[in-house]
N, C-alpha and C. Protein backbone atom coordinates (compact mmCIF):
# COMPACT_ATOMS: atom_id res chain seq x y z
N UNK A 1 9.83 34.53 11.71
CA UNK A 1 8.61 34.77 10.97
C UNK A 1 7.68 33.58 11.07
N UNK A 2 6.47 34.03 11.75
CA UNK A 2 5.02 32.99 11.26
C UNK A 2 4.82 32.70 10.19
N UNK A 3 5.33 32.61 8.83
CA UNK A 3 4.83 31.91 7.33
C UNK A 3 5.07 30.51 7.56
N UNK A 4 3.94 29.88 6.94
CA UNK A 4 3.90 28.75 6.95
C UNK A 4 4.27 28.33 5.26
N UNK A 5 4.89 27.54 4.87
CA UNK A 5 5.29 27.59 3.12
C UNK A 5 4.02 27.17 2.68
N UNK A 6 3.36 27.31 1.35
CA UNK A 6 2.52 27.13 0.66
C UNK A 6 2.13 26.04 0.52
N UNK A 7 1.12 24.91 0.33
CA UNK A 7 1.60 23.75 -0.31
C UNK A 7 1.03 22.74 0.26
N UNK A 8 1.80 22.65 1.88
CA UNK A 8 2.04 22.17 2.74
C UNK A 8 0.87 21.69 3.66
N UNK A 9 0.49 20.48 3.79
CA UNK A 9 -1.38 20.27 4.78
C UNK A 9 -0.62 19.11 5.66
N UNK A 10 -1.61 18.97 7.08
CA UNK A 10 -1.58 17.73 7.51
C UNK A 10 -2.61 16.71 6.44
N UNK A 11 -1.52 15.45 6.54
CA UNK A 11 -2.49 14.42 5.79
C UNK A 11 -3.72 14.12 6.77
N UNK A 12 -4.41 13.80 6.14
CA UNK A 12 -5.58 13.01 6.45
C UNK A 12 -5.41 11.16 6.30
N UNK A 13 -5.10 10.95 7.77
CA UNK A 13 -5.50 9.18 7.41
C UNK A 13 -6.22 8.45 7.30
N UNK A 14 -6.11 7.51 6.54
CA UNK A 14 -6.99 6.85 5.94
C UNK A 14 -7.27 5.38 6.60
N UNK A 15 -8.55 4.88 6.74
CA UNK A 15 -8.99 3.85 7.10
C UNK A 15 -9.00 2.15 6.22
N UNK A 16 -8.47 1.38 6.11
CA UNK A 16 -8.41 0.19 5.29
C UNK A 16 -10.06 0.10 4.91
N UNK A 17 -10.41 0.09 5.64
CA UNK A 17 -12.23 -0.11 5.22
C UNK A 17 -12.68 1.21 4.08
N UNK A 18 -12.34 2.04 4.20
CA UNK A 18 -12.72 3.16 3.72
C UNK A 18 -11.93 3.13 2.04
N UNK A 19 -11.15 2.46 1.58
CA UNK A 19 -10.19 2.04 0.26
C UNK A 19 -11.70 1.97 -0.83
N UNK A 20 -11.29 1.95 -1.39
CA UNK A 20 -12.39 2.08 -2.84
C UNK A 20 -11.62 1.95 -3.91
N UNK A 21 -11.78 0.72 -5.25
CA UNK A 21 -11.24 0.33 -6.65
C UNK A 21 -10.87 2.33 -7.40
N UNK A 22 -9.72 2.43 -8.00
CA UNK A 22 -9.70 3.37 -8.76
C UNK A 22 -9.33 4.58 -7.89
N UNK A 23 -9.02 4.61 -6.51
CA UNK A 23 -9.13 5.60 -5.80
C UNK A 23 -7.38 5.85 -5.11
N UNK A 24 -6.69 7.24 -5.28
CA UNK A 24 -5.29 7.22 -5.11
C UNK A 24 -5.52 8.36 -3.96
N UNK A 25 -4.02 9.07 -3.67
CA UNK A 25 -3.72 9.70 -2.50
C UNK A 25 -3.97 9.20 -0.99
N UNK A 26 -4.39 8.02 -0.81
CA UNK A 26 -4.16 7.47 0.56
C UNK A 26 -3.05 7.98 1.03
N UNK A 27 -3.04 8.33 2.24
CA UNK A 27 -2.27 7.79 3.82
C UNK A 27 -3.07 7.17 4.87
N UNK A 28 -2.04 6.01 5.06
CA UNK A 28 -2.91 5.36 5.75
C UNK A 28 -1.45 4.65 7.06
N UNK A 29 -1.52 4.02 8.14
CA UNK A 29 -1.05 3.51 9.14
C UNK A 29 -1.44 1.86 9.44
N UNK A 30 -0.56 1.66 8.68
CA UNK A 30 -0.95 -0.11 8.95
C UNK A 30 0.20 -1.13 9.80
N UNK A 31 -0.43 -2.31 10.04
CA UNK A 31 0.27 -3.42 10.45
C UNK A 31 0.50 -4.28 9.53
N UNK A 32 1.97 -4.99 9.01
CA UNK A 32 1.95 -6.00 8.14
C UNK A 32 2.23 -7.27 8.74
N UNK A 33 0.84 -8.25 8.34
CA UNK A 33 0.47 -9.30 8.72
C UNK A 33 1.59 -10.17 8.31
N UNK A 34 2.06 -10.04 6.99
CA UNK A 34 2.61 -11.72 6.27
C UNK A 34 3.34 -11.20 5.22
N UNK A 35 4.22 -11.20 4.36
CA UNK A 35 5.01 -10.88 3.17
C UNK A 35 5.23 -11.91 2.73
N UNK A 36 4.83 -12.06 1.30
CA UNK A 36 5.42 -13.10 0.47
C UNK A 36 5.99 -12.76 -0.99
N UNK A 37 7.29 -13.06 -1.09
CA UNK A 37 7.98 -12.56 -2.27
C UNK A 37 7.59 -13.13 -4.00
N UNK A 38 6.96 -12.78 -4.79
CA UNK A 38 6.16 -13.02 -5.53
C UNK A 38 7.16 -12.88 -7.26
N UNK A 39 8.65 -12.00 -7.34
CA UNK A 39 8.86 -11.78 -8.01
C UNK A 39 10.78 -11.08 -7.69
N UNK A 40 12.07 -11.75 -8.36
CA UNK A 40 13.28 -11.72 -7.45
C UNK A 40 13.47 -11.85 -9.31
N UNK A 41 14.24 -10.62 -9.26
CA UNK A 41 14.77 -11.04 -10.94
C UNK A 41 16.06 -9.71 -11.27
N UNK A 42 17.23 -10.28 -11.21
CA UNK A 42 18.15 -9.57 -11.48
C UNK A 42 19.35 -9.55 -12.38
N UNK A 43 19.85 -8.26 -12.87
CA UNK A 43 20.74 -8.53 -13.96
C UNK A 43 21.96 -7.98 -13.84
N UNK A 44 22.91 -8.95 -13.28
CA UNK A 44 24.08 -9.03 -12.99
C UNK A 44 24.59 -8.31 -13.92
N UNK A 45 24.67 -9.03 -15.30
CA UNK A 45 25.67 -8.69 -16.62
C UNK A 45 25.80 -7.14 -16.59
N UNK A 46 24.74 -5.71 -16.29
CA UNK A 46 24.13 -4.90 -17.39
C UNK A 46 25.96 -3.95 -16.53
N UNK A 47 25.44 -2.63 -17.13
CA UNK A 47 26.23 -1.71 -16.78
C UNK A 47 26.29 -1.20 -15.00
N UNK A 48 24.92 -1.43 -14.53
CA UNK A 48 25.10 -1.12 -12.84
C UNK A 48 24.07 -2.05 -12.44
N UNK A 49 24.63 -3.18 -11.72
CA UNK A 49 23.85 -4.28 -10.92
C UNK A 49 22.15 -3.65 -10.70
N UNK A 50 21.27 -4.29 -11.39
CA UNK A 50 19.87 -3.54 -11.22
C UNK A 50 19.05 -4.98 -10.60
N UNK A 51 18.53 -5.06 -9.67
CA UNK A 51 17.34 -6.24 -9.43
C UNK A 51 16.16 -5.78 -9.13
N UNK A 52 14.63 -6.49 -9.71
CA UNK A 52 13.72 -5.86 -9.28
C UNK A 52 13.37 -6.83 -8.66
N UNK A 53 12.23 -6.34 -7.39
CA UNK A 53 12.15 -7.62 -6.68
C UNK A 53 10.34 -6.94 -6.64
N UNK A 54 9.50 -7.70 -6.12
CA UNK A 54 8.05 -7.23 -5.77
C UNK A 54 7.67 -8.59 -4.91
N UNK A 55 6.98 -7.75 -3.65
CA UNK A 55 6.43 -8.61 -2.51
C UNK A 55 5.07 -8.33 -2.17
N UNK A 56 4.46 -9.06 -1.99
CA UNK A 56 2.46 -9.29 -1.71
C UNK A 56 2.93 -9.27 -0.01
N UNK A 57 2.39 -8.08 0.63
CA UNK A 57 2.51 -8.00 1.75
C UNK A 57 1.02 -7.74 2.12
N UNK A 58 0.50 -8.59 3.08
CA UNK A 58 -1.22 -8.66 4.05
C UNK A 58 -0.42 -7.49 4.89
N UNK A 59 -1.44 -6.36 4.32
CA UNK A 59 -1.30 -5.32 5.94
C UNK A 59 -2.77 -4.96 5.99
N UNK A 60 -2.96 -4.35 7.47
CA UNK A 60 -4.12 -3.96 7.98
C UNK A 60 -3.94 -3.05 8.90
N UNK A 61 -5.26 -2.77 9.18
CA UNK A 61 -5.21 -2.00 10.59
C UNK A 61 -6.70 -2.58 11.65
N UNK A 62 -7.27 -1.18 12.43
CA UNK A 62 -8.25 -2.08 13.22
C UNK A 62 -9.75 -2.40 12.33
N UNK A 63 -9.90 -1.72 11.22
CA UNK A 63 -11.10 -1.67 10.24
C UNK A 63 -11.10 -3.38 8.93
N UNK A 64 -9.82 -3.65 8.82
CA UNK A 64 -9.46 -4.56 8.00
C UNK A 64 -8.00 -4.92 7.17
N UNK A 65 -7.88 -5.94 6.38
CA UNK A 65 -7.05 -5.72 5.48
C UNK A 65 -6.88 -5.67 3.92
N UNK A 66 -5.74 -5.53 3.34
CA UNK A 66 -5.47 -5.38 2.01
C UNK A 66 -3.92 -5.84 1.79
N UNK A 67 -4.01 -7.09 0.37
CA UNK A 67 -2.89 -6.99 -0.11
C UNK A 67 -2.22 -5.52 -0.87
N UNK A 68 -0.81 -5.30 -0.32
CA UNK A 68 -0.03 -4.25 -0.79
C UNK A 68 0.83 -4.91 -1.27
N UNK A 69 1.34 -4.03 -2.40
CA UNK A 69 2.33 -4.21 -3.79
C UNK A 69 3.29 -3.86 -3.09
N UNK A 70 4.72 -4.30 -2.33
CA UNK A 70 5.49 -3.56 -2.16
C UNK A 70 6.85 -3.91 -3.81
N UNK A 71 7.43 -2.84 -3.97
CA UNK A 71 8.50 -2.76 -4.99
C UNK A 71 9.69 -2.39 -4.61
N UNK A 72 10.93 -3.48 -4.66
CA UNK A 72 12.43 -2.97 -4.79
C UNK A 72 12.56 -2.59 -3.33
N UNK A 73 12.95 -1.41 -2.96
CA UNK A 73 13.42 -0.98 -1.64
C UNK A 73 12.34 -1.28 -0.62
N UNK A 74 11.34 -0.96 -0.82
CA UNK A 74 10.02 -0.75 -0.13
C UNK A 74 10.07 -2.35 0.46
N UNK A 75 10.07 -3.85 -0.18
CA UNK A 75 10.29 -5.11 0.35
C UNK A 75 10.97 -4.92 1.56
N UNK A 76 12.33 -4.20 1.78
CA UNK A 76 13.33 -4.36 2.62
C UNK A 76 12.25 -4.01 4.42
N UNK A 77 11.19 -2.85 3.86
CA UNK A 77 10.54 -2.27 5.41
C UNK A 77 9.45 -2.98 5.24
N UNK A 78 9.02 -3.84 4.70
CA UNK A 78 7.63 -4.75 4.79
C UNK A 78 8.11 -5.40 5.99
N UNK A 79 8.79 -6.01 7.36
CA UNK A 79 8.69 -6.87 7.64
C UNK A 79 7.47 -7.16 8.87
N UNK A 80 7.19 -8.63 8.78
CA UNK A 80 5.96 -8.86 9.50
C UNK A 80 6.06 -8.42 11.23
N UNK A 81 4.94 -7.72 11.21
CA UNK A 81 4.85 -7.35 12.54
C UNK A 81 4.97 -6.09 12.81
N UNK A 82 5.82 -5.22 11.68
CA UNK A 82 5.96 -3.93 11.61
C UNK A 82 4.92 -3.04 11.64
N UNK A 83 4.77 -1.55 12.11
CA UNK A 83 4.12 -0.99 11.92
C UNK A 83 4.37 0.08 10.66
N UNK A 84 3.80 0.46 9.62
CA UNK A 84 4.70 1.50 8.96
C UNK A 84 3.36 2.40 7.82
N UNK A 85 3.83 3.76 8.08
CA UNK A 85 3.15 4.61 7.02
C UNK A 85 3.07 4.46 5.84
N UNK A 86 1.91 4.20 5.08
CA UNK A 86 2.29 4.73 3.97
C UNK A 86 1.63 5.85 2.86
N UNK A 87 2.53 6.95 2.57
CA UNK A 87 1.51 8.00 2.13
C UNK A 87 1.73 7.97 0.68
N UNK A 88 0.59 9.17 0.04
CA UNK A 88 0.02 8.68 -1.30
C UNK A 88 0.28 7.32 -1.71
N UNK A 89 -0.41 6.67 -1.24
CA UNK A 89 -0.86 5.04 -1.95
C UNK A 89 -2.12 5.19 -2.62
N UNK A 90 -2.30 4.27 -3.89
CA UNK A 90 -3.39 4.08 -4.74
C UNK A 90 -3.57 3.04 -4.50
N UNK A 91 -5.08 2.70 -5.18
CA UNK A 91 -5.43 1.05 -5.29
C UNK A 91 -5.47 0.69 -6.90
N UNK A 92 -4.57 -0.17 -6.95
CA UNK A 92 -4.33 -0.86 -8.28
C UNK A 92 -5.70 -2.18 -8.36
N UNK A 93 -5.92 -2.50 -9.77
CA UNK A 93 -6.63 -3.87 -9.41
C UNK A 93 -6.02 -4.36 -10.42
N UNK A 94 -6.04 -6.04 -9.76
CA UNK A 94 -5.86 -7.06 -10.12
C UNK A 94 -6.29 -7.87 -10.10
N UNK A 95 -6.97 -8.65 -11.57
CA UNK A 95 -7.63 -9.58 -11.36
C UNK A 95 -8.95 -9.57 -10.83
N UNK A 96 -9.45 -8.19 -11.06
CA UNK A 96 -11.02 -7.75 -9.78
C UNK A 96 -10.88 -7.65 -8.52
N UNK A 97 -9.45 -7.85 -7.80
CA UNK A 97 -9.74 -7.43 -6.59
C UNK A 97 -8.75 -6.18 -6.65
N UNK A 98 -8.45 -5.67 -5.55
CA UNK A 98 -8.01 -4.26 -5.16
C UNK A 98 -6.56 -4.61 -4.71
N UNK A 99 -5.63 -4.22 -4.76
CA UNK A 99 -4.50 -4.11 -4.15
C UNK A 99 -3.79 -2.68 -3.77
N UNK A 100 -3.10 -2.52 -2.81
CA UNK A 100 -2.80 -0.91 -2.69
C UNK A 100 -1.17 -1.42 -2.82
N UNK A 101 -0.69 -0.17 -3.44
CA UNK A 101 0.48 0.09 -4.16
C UNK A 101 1.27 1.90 -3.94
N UNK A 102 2.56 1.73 -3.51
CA UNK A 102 3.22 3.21 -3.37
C UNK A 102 3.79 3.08 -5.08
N UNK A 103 3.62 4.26 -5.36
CA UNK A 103 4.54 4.62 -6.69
C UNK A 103 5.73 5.56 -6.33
N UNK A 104 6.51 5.96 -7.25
CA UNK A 104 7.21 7.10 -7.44
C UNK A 104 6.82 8.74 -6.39
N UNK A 105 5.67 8.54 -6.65
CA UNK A 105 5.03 9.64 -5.81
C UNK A 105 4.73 9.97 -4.77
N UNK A 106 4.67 8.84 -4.12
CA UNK A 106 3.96 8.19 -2.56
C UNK A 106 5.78 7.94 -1.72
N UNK A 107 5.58 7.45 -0.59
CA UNK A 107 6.70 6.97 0.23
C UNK A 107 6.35 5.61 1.27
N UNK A 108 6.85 5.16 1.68
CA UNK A 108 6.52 4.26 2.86
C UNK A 108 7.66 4.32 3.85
N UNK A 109 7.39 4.39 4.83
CA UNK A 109 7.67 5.11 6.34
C UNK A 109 7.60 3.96 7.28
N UNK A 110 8.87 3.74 8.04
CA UNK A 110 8.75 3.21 9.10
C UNK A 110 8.02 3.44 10.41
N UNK A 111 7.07 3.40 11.25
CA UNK A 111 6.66 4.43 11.88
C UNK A 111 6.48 3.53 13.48
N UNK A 112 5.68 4.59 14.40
CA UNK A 112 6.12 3.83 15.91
C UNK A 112 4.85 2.47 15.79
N UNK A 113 5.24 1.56 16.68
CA UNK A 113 4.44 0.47 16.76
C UNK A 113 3.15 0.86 17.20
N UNK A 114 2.24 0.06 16.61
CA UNK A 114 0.91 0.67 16.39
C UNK A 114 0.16 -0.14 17.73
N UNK A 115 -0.74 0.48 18.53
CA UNK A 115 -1.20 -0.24 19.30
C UNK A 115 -2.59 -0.94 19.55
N UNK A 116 -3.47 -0.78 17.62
CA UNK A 116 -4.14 -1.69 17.58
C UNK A 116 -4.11 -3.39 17.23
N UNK A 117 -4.81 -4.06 17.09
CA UNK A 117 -4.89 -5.32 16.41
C UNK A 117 -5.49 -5.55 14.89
N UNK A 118 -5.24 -6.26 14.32
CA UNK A 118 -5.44 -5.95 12.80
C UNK A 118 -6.68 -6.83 12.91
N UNK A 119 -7.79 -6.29 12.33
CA UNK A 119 -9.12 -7.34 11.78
C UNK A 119 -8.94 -7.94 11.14
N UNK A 120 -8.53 -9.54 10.97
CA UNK A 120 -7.97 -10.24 10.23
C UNK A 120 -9.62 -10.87 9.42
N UNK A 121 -10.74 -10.22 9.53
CA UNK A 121 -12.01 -11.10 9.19
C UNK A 121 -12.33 -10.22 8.21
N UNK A 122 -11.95 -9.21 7.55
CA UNK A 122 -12.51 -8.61 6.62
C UNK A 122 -11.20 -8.12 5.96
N UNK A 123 -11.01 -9.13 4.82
CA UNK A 123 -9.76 -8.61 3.72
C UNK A 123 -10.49 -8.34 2.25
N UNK A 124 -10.04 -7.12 2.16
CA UNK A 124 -10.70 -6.23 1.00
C UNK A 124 -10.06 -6.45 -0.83
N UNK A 125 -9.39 -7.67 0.15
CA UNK A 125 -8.66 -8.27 -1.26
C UNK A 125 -9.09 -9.65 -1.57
N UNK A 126 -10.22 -9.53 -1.06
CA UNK A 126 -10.56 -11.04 -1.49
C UNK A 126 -12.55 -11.02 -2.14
N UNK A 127 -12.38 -9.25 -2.01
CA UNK A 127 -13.73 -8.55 -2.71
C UNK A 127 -13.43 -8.97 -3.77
N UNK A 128 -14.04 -9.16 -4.85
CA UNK A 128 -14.05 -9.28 -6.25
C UNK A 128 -14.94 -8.56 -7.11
N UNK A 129 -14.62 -7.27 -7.86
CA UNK A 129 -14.92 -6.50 -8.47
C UNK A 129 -15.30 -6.64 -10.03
N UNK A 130 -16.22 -6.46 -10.12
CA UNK A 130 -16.83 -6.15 -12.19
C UNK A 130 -16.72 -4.83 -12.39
N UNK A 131 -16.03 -4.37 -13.24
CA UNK A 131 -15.58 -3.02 -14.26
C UNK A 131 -17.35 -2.97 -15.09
N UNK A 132 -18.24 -2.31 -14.93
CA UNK A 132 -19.57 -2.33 -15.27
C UNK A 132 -19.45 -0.49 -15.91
N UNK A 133 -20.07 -0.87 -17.39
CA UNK A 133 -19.83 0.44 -18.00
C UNK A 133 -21.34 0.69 -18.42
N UNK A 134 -21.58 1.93 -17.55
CA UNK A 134 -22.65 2.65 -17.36
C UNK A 134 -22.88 4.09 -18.42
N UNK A 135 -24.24 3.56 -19.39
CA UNK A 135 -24.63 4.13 -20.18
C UNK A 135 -25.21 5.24 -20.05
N UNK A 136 -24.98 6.59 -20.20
CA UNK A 136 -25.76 7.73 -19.70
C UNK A 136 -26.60 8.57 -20.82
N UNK A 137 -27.83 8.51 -20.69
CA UNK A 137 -28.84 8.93 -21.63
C UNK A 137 -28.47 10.23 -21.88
């Protein structure tokens, strides 16, 4: 049978340049530039060995880059040089700039080596954003 299940779309990928404060459901195909581990905290004592770990990984593609939040498992496929998917990602902010982040909802994907170069001259994490609350008559 031709049924296709319900539900079901090709993603649409997404461009690093194209990211916008407040804005979720990305997929996007990046290169990770650099990982740096920002946060290693674990608790031996409890009932089942739990550690959380969180890493500031520079990824990009050929449009630009962005620091990404990676969390816990997700650290382990950050490594530099990699190419890897990642779908439904949001942009969190911090501090006024933008960071993109997988949740619960999203995944990150190892994927084939990418055969652009990353624009290392335009990082979208080093924009700095004002939260400006607009009065409507």
């Amino acid at each position: 049978m031709a049924e296709s299940k319900p539900g079901l779309r090709k993603p649409v990928f997404t461009k690093v340049d194209q990211l916008r404060p407040g804005t979720s459901g990305h997929t996007l195909t990046v290169k990770v530039v650099s990982t740096k581990m920002v946060l290693q905290k674990g608790r031996p004592d409890g009932p089942q060995p739990r550690q959380m770990r969180i890493a500031e990984c520079l990824v990009g593609d050929e449009t630009g880059m962005i620091i990404f939040t990676a969390r816990n498992d997700q650290v382990d496929l950050m490594k530099e040089g990699s190419t890897v998917t990642l779908r439904n990602a949001k942009i969190d902010m911090f501090k006024g700039s933008m960071r993109l982040a997988v949740d619960k909802w999203g995944r990150v994907e190892i994927a084939e080596p990418a055969s652009f170069t990353v624009k290392e001259d335009n990082n979208l994490s080093l924009i700095e954003y004002e939260l400006v609350n607009v009065v409507v008559d």
